[in-house]
Protein backbone atom coordinates (compact mmCIF):
# COMPACT_ATOMS: atom_id res chain seq x y z
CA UNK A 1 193.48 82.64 92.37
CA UNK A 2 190.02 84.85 91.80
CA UNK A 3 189.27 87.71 93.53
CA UNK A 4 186.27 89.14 94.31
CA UNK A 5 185.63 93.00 94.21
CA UNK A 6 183.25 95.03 95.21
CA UNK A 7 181.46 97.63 93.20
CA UNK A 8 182.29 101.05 94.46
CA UNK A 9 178.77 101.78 94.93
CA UNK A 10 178.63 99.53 97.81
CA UNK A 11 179.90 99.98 101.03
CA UNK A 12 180.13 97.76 104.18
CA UNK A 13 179.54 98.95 107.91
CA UNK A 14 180.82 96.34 110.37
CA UNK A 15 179.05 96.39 114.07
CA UNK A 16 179.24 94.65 116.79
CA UNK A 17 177.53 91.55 115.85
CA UNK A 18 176.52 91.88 112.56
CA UNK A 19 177.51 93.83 108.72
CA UNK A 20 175.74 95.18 106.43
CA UNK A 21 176.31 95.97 102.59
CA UNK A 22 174.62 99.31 101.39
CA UNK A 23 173.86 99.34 97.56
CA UNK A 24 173.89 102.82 97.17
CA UNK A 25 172.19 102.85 93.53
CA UNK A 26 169.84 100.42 94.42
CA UNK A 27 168.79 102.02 97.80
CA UNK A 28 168.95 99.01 99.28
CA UNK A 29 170.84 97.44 102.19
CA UNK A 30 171.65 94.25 102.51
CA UNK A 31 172.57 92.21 106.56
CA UNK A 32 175.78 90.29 106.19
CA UNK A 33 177.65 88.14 108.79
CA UNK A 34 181.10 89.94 110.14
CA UNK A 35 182.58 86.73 109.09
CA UNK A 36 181.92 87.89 105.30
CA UNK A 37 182.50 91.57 105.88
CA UNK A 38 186.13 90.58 107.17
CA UNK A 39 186.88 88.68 104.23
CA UNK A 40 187.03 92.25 102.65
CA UNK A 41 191.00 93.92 102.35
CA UNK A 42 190.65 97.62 102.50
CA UNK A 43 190.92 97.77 98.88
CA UNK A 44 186.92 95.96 99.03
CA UNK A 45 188.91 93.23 97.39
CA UNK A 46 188.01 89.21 98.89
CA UNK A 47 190.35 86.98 97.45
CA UNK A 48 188.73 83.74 96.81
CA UNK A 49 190.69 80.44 98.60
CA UNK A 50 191.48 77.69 96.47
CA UNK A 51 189.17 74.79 97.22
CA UNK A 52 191.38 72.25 98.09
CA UNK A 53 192.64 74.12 100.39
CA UNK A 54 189.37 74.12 102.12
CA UNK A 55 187.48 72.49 104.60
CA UNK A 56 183.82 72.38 105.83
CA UNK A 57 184.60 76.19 105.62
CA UNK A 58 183.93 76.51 101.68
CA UNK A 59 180.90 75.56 101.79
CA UNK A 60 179.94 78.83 103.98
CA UNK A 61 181.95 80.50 101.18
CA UNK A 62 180.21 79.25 98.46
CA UNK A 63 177.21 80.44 100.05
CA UNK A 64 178.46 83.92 100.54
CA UNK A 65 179.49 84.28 97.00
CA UNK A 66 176.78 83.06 95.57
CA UNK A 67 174.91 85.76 97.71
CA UNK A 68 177.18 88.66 96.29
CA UNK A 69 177.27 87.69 93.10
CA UNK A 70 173.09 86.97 92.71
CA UNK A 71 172.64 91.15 94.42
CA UNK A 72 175.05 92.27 91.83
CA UNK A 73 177.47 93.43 94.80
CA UNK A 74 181.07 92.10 93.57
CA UNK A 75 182.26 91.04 90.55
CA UNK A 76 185.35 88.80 89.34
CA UNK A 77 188.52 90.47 88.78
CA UNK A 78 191.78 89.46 87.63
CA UNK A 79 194.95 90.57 90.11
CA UNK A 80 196.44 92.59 87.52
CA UNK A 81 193.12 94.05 86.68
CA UNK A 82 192.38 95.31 90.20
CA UNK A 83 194.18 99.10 90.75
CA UNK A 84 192.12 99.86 87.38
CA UNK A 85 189.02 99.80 89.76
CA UNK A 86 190.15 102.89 92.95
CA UNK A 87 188.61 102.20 95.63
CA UNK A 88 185.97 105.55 96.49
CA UNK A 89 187.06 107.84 99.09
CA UNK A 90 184.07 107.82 100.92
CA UNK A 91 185.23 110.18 103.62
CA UNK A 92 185.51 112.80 100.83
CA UNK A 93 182.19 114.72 101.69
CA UNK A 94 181.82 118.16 101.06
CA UNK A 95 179.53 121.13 100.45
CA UNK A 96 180.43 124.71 98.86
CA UNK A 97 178.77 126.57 101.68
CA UNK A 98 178.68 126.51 105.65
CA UNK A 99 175.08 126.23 105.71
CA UNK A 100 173.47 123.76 103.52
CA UNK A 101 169.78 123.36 105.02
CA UNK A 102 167.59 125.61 106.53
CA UNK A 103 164.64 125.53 108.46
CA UNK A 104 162.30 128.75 109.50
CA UNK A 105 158.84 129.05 111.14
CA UNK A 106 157.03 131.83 109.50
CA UNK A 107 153.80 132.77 109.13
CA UNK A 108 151.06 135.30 107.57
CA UNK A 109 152.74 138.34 108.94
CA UNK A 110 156.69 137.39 109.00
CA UNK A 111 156.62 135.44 106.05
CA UNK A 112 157.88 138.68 103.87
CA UNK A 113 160.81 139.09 106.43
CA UNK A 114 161.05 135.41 106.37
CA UNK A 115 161.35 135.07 102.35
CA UNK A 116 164.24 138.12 102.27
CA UNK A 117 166.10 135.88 105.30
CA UNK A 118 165.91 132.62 102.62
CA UNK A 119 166.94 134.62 100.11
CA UNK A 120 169.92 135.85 101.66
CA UNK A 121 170.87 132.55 102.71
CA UNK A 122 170.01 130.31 98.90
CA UNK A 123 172.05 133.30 97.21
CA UNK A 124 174.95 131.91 99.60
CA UNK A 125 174.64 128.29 97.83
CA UNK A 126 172.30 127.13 101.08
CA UNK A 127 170.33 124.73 98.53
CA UNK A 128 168.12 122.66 100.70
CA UNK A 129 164.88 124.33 103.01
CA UNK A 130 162.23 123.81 105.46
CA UNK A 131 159.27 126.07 105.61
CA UNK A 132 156.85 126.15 108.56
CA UNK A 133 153.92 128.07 108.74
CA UNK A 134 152.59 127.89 112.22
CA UNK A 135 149.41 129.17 111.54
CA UNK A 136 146.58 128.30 108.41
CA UNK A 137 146.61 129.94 104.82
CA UNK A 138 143.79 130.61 102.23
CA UNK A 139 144.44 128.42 99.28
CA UNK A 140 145.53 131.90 97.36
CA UNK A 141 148.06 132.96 100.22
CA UNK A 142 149.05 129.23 99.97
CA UNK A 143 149.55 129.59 95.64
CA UNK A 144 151.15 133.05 95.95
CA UNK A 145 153.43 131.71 98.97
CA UNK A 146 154.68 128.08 96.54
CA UNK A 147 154.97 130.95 93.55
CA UNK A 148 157.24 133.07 95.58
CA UNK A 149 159.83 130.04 97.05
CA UNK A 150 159.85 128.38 93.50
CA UNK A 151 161.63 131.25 92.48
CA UNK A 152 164.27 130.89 94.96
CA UNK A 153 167.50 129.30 94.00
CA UNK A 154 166.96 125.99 95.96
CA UNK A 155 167.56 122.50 95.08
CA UNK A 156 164.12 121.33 96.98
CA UNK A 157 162.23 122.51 99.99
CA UNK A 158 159.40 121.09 102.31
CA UNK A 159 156.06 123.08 102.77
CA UNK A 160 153.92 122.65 106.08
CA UNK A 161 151.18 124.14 106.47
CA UNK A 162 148.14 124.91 108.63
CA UNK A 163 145.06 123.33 106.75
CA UNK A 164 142.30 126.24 106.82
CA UNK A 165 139.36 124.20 106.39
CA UNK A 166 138.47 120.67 105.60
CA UNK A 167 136.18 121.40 102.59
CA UNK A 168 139.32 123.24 101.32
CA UNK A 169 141.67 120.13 101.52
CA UNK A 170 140.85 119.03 97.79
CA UNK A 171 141.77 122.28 96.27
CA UNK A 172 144.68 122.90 98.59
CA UNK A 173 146.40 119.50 97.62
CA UNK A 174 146.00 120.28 93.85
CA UNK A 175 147.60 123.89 94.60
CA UNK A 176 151.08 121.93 96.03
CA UNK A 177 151.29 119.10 93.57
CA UNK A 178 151.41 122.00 90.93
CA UNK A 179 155.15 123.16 92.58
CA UNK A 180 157.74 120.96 91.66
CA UNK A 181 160.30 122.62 93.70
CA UNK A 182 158.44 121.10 96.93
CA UNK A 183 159.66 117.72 98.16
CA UNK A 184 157.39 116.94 100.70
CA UNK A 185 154.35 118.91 102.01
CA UNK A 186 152.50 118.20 105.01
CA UNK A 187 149.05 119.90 105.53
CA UNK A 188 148.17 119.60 109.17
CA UNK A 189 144.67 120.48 110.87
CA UNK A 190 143.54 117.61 108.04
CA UNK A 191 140.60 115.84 108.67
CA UNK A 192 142.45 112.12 108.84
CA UNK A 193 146.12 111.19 108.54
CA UNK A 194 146.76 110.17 105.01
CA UNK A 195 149.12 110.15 101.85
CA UNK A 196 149.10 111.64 98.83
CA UNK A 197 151.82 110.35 96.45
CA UNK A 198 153.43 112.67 94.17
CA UNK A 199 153.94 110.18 91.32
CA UNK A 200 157.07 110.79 91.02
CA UNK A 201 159.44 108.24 92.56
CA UNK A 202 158.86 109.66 96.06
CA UNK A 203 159.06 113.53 95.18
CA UNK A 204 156.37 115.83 95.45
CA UNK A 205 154.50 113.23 98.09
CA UNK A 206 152.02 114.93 100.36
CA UNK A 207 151.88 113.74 103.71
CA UNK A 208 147.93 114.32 105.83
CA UNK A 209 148.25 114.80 109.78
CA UNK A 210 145.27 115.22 112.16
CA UNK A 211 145.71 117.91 114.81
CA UNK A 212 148.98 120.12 115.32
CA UNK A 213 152.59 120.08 113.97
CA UNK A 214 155.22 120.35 116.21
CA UNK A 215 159.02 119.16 116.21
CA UNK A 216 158.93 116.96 119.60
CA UNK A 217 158.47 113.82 116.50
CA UNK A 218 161.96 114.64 115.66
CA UNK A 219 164.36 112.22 116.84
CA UNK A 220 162.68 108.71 116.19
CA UNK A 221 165.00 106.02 114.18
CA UNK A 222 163.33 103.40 112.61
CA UNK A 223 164.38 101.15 109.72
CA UNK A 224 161.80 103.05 107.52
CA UNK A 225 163.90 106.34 107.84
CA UNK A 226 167.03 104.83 106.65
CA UNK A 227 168.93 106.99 104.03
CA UNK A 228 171.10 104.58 101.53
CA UNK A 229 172.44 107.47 99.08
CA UNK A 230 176.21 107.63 98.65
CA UNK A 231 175.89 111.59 99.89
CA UNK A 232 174.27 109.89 103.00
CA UNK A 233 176.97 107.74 103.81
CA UNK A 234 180.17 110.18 102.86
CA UNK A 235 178.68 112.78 105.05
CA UNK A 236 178.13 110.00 108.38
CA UNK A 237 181.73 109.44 107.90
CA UNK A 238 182.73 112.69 109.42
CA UNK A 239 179.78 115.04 110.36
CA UNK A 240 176.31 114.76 112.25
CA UNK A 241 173.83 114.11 109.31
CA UNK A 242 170.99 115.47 111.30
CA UNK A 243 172.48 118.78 112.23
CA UNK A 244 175.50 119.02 109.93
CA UNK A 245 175.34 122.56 108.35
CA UNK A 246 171.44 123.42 109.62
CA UNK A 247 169.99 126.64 110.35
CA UNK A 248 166.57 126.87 112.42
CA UNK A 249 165.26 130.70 112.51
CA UNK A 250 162.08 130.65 114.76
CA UNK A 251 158.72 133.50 113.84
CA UNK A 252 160.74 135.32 115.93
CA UNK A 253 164.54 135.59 114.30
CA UNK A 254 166.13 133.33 116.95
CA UNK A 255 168.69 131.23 116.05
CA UNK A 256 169.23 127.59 116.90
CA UNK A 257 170.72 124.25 115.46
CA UNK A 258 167.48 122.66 115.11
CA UNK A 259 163.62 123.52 116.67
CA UNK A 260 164.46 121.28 119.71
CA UNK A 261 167.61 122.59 120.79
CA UNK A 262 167.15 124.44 123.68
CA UNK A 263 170.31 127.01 123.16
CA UNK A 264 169.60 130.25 120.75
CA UNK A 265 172.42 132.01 119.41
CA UNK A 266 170.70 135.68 118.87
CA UNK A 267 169.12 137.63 116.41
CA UNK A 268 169.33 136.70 112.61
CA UNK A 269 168.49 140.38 112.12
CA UNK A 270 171.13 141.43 114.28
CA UNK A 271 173.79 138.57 113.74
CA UNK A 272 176.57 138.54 111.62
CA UNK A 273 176.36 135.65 109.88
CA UNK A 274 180.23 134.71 109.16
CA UNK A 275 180.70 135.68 112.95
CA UNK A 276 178.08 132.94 113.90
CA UNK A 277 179.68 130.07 111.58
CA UNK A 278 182.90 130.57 113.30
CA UNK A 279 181.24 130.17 116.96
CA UNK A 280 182.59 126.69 117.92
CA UNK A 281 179.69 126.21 119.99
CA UNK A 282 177.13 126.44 117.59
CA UNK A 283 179.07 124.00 115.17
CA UNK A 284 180.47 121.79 117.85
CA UNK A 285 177.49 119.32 116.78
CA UNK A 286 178.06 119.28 113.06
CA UNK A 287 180.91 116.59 113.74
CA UNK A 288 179.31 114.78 116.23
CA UNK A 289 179.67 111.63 114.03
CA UNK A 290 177.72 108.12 114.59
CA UNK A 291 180.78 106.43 115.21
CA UNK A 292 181.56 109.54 118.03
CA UNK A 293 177.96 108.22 119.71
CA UNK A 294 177.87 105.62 122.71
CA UNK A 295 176.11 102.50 121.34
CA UNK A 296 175.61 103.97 117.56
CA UNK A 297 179.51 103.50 117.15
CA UNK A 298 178.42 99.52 117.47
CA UNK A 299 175.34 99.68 115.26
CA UNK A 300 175.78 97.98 111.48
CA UNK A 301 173.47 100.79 111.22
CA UNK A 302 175.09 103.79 111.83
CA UNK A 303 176.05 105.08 108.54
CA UNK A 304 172.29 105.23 106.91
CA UNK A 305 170.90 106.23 110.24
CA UNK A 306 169.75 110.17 111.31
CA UNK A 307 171.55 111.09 114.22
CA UNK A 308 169.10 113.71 116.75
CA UNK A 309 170.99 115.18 119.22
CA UNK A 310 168.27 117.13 120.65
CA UNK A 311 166.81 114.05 122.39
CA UNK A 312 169.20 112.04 123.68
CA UNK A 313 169.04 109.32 126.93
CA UNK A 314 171.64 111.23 128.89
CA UNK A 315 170.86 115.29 128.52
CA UNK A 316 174.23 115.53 130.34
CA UNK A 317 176.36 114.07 128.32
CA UNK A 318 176.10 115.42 124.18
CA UNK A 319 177.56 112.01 122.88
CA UNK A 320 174.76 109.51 124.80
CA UNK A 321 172.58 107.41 122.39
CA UNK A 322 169.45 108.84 120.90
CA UNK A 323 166.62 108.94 122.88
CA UNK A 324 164.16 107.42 120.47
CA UNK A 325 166.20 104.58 119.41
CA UNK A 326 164.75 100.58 119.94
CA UNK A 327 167.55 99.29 118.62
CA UNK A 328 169.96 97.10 120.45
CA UNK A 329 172.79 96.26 117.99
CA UNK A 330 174.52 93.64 121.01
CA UNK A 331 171.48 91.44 120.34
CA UNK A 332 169.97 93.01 117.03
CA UNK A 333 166.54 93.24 118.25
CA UNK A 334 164.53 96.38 118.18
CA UNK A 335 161.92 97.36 120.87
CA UNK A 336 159.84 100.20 121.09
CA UNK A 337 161.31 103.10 122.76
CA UNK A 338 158.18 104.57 123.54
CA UNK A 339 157.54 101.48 126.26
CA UNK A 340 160.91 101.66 127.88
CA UNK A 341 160.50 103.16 131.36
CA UNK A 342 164.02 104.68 131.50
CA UNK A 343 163.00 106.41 128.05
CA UNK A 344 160.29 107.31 129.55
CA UNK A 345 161.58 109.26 132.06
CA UNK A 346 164.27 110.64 130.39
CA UNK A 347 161.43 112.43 128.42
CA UNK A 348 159.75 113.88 131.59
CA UNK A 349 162.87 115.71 130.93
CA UNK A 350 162.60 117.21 127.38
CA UNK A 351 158.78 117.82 128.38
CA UNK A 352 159.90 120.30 131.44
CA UNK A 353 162.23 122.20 129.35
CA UNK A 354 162.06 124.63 126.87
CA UNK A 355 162.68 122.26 123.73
């Protein structure tokens, strides 16, 4: 009898109507029937049926096989071959500090308070961080400002940033594709939205937005946001991958779990850090998992999706769906949540308080 098995760098999600397989080298995701997801054991092992023993049936079989095997998803293994292959424990997620990614709003005046706070914080293995400046920079404040964050001991940050002056857009681009600490940097205040790729597989891109930046984008899931790492999917398994671990200090110190929670939880001047990490409400929403979340818990997608828990359709109840979510994984159709009229209304509500 064959047996099928699937490469540990795959991993299915079952929902309510429909799987899907996520190739986590290949960053790609692939939609799958349940009826082929359940043909899975726990060990990811599909034993094969002989085909006598078959009906109309293995010709649906034939077709799913053929399907694994042409996406390099399985691969033929003899019985006594498979416990050479352990199956991943994708649950095993973990991080060597309680905060892993920071974001802080800064600007000309706080930013030297502001660099001492990130410093603090990357010398306590926080390797991932968001800086906004809420106000516009010469194109030498901007260099000296890229210099002075390279240094710290990150893994990658963002940059936003006021743009001063149109006729200094050229020059101001050139300035953060010479920092290859940065990510992603957004210049906003540009002339026209645009892109400016970084060249290098996605890193270092430069993203142009017309008017002001503010948070209230935060929130939206689309299909074009979906994360398909294998540090993606071990950390859905059991934490919020939104707000798992995150740190927002606003210009003014205040603590929250993101820009568009509406809680602070003091001072970061005055705050004792380790005191803060064990407050159970400001962690409460690092677990709040996907499969914790009414209607995500169905989705196929849930496990490459960003959870927000700021904007949510119920701001009464912390485990409602997300607010800016189209998708309907009963049906599998997406619709724009913008258009909704209960959506819509439920937003009158974010707009009247202080998110």
């Amino acid at each position: 009898m064959k047996h099928l098995k699937l490469f540990e760098s795959c991993h299915i999600t079952k929902g309510y109507s429909r799987s899907i397989i996520v190739d986590t080298q290949r960053h790609k995701l692939h939609l799958i029937p349940n009826s082929l997801a359940a043909l899975f054991n726990s060990d990811h092992v599909f034993t094969v049926p002989e085909m006598e023993t078959m009906s109309e049936e293995f010709k649906v079989i034939e077709e799913y096989i053929a399907m694994l095997l042409e996406n390099e998803l399985c691969f033929y293994c003899d019985e006594e071959m498979i416990n050479n292959f352990p199956v991943l424990d994708i649950k095993a997620w973990d991080y060597p500090s309680r905060i892993s990614n920071v974001i802080i709003e800064t600007g000309r005046t706080e930013f030297a308070n502001s660099y001492r706070i990130l410093k603090r914080l990357t010398n306590h293995s926080c390797r991932s961080i968001e800086i906004f400046f809420y106000e516009s920079l010469t194109c030498e404040e901007m260099e000296s400002v890229l210099t002075q964050v390279d240094e710290l001991e990150v893994y990658n940050y963002n940059f936003i940033c006021r743009l001063q002056a149109a006729e200094s857009l050229e020059r101001a681009v050139a300035i953060m594709k010479g920092h290859f600490k940065m990510f992603r940097g957004f210049l906003y205040n540009a002339p026209e939205n645009g892109l400016v790729e970084g060249g290098k597989g996605g890193w270092g891109n430069i993203f142009l937005l017309q008017g002001e930046f503010n948070y209230s984008s935060c929130g939206i899931v689309d299909h074009s946001y979906f994360c398909t790492n294998l540090e993606h999917l071990s950390e859905a398994q059991s934490y919020n991958t939104c707000l798992n671990r995150k740190l927002f200090i606003d210009k003014s110190g205040k603590i929250k779990n993101c820009p568009q929670m509406p809680k602070s939880f003091g001072d970061f001047h005055t705050t004792d850090l380790n005191v803060l990490l064990n407050n159970e409400e400001f962690t409460k929403v690092w677990s709040i998992k996907k499969e914790d979340v009414l209607v995500c818990k169905d989705c196929e997608f849930r496990d490459v999706c960003t959870d927000c828990r700021a904007f949510i359709e119920d701001p009464e109840n912390i485990y409602s769906k997300p607010l800016k979510c189209g998708y309907n994984p009963y049906d599998n159709t997406w619709t724009n949540w913008w258009t909704d009229p209960s959506k819509r209304s439920s937003l009158k509500h974010y707009e009247l308080t202080d998110h």
